[in-house]
PDB file of N, CA and C in Angstrom:
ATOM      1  N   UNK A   1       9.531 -10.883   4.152  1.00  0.00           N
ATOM      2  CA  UNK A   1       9.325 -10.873   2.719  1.00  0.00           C
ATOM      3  C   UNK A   1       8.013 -10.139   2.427  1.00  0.00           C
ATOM      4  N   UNK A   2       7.900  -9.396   1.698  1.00  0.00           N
ATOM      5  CA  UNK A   2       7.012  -8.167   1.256  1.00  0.00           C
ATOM      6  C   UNK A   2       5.868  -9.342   0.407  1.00  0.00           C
ATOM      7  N   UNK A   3       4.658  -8.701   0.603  1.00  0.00           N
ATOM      8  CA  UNK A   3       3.591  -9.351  -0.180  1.00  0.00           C
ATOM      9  C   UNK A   3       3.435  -8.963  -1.383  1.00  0.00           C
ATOM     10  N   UNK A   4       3.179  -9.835  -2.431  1.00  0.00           N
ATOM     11  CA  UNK A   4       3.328  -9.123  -3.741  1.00  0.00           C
ATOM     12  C   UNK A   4       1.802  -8.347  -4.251  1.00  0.00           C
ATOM     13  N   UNK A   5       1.639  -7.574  -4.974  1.00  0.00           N
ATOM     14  CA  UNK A   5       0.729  -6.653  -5.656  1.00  0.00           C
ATOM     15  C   UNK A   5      -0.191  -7.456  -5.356  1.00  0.00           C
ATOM     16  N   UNK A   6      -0.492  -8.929  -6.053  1.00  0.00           N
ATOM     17  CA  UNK A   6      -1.538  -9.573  -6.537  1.00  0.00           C
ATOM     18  C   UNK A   6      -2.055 -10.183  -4.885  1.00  0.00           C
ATOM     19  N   UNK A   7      -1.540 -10.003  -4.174  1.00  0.00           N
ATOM     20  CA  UNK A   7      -2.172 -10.749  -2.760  1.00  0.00           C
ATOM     21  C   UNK A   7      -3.012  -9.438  -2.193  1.00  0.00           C
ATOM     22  N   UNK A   8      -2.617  -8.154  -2.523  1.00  0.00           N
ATOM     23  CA  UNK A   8      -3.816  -7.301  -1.614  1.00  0.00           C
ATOM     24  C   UNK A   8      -5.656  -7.736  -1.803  1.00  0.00           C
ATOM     25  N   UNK A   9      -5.730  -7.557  -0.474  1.00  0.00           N
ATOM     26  CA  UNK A   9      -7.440  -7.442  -0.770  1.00  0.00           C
ATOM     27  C   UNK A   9      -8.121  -6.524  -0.324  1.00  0.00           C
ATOM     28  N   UNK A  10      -9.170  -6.451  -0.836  1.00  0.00           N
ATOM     29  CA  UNK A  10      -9.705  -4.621  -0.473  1.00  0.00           C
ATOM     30  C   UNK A  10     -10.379  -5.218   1.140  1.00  0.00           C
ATOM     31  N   UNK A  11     -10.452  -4.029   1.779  1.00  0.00           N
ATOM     32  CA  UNK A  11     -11.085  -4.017   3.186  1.00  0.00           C
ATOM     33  C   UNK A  11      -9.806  -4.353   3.972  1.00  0.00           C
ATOM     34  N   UNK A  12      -8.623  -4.841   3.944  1.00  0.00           N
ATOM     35  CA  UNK A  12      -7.724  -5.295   4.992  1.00  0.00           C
ATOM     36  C   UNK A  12      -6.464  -4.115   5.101  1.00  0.00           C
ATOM     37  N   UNK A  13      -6.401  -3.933   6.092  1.00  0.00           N
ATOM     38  CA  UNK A  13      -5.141  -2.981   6.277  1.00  0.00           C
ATOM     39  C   UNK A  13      -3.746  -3.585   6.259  1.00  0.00           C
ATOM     40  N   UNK A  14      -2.554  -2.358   5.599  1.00  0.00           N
ATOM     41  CA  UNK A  14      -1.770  -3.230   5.470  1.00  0.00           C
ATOM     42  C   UNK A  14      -0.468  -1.867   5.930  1.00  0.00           C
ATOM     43  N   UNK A  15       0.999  -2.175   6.090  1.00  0.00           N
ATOM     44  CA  UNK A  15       2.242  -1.653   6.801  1.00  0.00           C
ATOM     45  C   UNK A  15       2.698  -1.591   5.388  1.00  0.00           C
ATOM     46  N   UNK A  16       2.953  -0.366   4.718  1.00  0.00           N
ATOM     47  CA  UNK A  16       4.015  -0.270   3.621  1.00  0.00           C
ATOM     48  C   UNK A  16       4.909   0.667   4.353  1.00  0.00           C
ATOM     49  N   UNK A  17       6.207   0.035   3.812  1.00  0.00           N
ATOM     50  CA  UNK A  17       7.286   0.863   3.967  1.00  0.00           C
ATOM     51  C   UNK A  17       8.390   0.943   2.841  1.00  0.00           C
ATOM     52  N   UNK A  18       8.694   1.969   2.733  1.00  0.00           N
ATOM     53  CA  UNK A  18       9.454   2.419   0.984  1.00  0.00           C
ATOM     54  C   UNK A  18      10.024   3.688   1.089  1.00  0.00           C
ATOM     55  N   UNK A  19      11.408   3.488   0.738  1.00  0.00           N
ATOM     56  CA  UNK A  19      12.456   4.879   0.884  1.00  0.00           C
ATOM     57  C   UNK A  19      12.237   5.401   2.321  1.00  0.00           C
ATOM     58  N   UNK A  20      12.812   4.513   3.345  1.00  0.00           N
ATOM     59  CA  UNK A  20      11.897   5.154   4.945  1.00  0.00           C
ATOM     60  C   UNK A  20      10.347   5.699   5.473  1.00  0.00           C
ATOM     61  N   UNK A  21       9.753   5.806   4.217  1.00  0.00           N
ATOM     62  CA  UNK A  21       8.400   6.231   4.654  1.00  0.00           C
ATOM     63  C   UNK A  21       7.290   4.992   5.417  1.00  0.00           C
ATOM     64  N   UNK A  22       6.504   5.255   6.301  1.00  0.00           N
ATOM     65  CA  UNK A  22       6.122   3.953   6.482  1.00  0.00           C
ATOM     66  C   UNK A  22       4.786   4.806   7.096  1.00  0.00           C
ATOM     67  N   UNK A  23       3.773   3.584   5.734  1.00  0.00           N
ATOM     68  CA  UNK A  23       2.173   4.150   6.274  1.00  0.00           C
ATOM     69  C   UNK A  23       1.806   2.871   6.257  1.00  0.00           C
ATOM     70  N   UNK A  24       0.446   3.062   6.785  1.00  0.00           N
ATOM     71  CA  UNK A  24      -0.974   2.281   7.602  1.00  0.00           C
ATOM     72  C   UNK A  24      -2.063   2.783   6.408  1.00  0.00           C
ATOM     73  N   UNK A  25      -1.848   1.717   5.695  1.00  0.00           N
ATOM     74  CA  UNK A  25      -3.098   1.469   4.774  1.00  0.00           C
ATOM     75  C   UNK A  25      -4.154   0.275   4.632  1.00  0.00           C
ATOM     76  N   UNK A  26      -4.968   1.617   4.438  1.00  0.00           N
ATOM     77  CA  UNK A  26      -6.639   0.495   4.174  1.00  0.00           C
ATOM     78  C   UNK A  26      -6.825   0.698   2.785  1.00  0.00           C
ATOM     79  N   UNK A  27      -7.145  -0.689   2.168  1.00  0.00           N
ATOM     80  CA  UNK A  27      -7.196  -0.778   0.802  1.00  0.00           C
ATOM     81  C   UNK A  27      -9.006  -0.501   0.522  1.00  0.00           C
ATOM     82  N   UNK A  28      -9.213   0.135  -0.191  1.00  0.00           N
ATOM     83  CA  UNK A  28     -10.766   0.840  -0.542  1.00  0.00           C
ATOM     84  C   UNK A  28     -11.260  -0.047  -1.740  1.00  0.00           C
ATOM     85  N   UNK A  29     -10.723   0.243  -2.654  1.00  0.00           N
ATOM     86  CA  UNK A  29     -11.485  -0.601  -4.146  1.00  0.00           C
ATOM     87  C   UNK A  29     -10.022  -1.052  -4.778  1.00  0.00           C
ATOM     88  N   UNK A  30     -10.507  -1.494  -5.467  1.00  0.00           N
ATOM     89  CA  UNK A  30      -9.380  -2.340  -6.760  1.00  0.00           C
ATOM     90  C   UNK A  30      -9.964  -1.431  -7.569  1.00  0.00           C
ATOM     91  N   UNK A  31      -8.681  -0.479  -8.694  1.00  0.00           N
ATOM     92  CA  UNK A  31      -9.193   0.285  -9.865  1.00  0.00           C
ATOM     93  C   UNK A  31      -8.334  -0.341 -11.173  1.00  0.00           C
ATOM     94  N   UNK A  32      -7.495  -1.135 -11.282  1.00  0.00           N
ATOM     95  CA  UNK A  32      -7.144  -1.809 -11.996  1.00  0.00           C
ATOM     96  C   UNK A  32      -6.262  -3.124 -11.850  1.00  0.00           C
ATOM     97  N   UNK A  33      -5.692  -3.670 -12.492  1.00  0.00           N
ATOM     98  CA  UNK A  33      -5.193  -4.721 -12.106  1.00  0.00           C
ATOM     99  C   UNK A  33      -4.319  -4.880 -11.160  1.00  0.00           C
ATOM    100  N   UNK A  34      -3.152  -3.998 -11.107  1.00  0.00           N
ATOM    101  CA  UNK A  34      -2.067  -3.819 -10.094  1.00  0.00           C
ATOM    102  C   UNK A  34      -2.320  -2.414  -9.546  1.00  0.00           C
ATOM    103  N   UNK A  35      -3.859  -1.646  -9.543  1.00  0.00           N
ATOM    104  CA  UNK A  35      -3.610  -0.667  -8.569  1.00  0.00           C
ATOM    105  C   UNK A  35      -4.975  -0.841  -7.722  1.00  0.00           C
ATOM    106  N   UNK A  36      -4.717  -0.019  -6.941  1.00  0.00           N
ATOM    107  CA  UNK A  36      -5.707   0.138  -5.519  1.00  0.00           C
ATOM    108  C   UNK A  36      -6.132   1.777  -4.789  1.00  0.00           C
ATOM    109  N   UNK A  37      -7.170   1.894  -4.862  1.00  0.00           N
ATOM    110  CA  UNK A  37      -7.312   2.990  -3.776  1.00  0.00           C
ATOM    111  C   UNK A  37      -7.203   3.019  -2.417  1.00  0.00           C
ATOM    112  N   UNK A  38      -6.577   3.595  -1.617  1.00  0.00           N
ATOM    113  CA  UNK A  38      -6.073   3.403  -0.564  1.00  0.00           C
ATOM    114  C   UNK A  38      -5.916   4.139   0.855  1.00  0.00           C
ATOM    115  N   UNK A  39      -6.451   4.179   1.654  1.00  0.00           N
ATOM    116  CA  UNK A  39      -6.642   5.095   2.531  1.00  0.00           C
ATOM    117  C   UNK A  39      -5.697   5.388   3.537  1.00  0.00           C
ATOM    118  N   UNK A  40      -4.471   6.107   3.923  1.00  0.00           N
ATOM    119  CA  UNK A  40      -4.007   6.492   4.711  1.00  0.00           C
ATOM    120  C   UNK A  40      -4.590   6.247   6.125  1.00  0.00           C
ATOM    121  N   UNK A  41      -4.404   5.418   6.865  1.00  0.00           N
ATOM    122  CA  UNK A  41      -4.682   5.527   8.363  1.00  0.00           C
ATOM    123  C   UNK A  41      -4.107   6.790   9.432  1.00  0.00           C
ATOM    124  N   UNK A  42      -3.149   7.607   9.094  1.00  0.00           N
ATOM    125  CA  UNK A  42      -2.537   8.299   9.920  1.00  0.00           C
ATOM    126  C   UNK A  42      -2.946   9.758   9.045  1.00  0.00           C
ATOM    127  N   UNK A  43      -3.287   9.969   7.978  1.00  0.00           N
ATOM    128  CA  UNK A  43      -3.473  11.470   7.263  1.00  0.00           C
ATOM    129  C   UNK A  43      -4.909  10.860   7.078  1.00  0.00           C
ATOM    130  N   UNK A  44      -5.531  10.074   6.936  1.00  0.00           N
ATOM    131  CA  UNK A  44      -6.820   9.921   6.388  1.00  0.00           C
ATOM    132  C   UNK A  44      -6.742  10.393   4.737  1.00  0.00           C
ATOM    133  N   UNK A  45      -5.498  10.865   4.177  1.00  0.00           N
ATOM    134  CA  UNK A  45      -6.018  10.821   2.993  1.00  0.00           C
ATOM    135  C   UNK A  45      -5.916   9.571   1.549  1.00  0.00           C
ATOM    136  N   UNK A  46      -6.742   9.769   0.886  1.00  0.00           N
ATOM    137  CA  UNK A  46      -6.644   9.181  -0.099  1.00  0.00           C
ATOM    138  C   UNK A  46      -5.604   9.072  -1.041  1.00  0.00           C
ATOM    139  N   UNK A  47      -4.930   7.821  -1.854  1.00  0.00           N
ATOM    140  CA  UNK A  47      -3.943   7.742  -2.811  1.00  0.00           C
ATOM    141  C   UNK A  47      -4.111   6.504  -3.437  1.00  0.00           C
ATOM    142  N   UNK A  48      -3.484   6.499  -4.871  1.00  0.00           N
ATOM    143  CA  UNK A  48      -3.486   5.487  -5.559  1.00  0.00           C
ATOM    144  C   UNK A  48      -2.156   4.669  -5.153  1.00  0.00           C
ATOM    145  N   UNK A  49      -2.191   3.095  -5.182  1.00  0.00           N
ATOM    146  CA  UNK A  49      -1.053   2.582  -4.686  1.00  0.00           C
ATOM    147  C   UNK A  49      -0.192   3.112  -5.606  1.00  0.00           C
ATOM    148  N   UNK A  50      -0.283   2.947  -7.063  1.00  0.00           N
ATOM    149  CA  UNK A  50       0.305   3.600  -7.268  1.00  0.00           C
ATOM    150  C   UNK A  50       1.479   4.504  -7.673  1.00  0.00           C
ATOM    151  N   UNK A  51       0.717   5.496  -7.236  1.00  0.00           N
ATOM    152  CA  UNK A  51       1.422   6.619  -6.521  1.00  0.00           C
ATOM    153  C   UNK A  51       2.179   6.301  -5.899  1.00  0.00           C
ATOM    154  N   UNK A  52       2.127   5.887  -4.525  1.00  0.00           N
ATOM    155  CA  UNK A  52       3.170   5.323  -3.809  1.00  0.00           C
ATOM    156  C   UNK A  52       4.288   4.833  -3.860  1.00  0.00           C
ATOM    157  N   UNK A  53       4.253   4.124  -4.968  1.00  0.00           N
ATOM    158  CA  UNK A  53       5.095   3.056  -5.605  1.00  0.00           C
ATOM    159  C   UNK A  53       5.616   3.756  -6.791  1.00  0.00           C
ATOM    160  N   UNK A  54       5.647   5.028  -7.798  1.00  0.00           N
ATOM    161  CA  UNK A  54       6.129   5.658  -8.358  1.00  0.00           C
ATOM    162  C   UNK A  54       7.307   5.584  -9.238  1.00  0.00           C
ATOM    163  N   UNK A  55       7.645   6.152  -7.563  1.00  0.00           N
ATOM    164  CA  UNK A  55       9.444   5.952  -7.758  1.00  0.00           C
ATOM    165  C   UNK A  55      10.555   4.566  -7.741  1.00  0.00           C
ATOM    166  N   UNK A  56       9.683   3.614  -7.779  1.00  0.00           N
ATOM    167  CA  UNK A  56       9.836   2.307  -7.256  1.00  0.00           C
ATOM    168  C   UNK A  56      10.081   2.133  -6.315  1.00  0.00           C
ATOM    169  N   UNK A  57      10.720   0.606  -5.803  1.00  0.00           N
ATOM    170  CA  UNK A  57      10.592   0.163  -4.537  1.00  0.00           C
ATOM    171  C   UNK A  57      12.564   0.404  -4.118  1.00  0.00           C
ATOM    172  N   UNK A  58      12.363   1.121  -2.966  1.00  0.00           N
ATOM    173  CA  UNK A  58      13.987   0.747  -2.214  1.00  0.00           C
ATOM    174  C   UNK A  58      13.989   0.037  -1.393  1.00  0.00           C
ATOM    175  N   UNK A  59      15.253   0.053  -0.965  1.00  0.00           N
ATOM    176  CA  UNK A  59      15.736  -1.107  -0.079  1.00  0.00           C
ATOM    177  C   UNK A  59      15.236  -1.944   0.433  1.00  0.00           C
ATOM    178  N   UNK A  60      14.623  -0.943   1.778  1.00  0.00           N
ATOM    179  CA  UNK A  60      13.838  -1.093   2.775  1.00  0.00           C
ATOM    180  C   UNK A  60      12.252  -1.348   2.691  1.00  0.00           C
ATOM    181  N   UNK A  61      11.864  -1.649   0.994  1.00  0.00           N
ATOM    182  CA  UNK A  61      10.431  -1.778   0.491  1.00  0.00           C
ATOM    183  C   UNK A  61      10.026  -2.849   1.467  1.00  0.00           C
ATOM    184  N   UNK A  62       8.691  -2.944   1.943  1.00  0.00           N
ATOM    185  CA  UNK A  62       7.945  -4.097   2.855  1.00  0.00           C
ATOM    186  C   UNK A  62       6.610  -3.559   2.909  1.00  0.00           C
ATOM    187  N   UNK A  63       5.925  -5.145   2.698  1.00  0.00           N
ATOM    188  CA  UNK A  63       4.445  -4.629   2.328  1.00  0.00           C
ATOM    189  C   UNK A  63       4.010  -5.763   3.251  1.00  0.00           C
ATOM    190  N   UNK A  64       3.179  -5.515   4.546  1.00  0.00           N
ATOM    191  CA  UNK A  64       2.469  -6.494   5.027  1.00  0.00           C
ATOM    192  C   UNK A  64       1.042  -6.447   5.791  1.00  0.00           C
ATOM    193  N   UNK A  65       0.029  -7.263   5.570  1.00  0.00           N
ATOM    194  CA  UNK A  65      -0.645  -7.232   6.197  1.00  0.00           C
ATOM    195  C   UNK A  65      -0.742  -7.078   8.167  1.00  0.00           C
ATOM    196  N   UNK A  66      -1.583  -6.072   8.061  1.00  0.00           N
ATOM    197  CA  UNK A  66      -1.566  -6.099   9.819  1.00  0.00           C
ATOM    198  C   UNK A  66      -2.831  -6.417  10.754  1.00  0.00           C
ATOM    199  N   UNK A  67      -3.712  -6.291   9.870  1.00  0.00           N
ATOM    200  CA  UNK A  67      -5.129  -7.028  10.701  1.00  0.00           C
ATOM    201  C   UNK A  67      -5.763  -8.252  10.031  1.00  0.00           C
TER     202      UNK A  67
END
């Protein structure tokens, strides 16, 4: 079961996976209520959650903490 929006905390890395894509994120700051800046572990780059989340969530959506 996927963690909801309101449980991220900044500094902890977390496993999203959505429409088959699946990244290694470190959460940076809180910029509003349901979004986050977020650091790519595998590109190092930066994104708003978001972004990510856009297109909404499919099937296979899963959000979990990993450290």
């Amino acid at each position: 079961m996927p963690l909801a929006i309101d449980n991220i905390r900044v500094g902890r890395v977390y496993r999203l996976v959505n429409f088959g894509e699946i990244r290694m994120l470190q959460v940076m700051e809180r910029t509003g209520r349901e979004n986050f800046r977020v650091k790519d572990l595998d590109t190092l780059e930066y994104y708003e959650l978001e972004e990510l989340l856009r297109w909404g969530k499919g099937k296979d959506y899963d959000l979990d903490e990993i450290r």
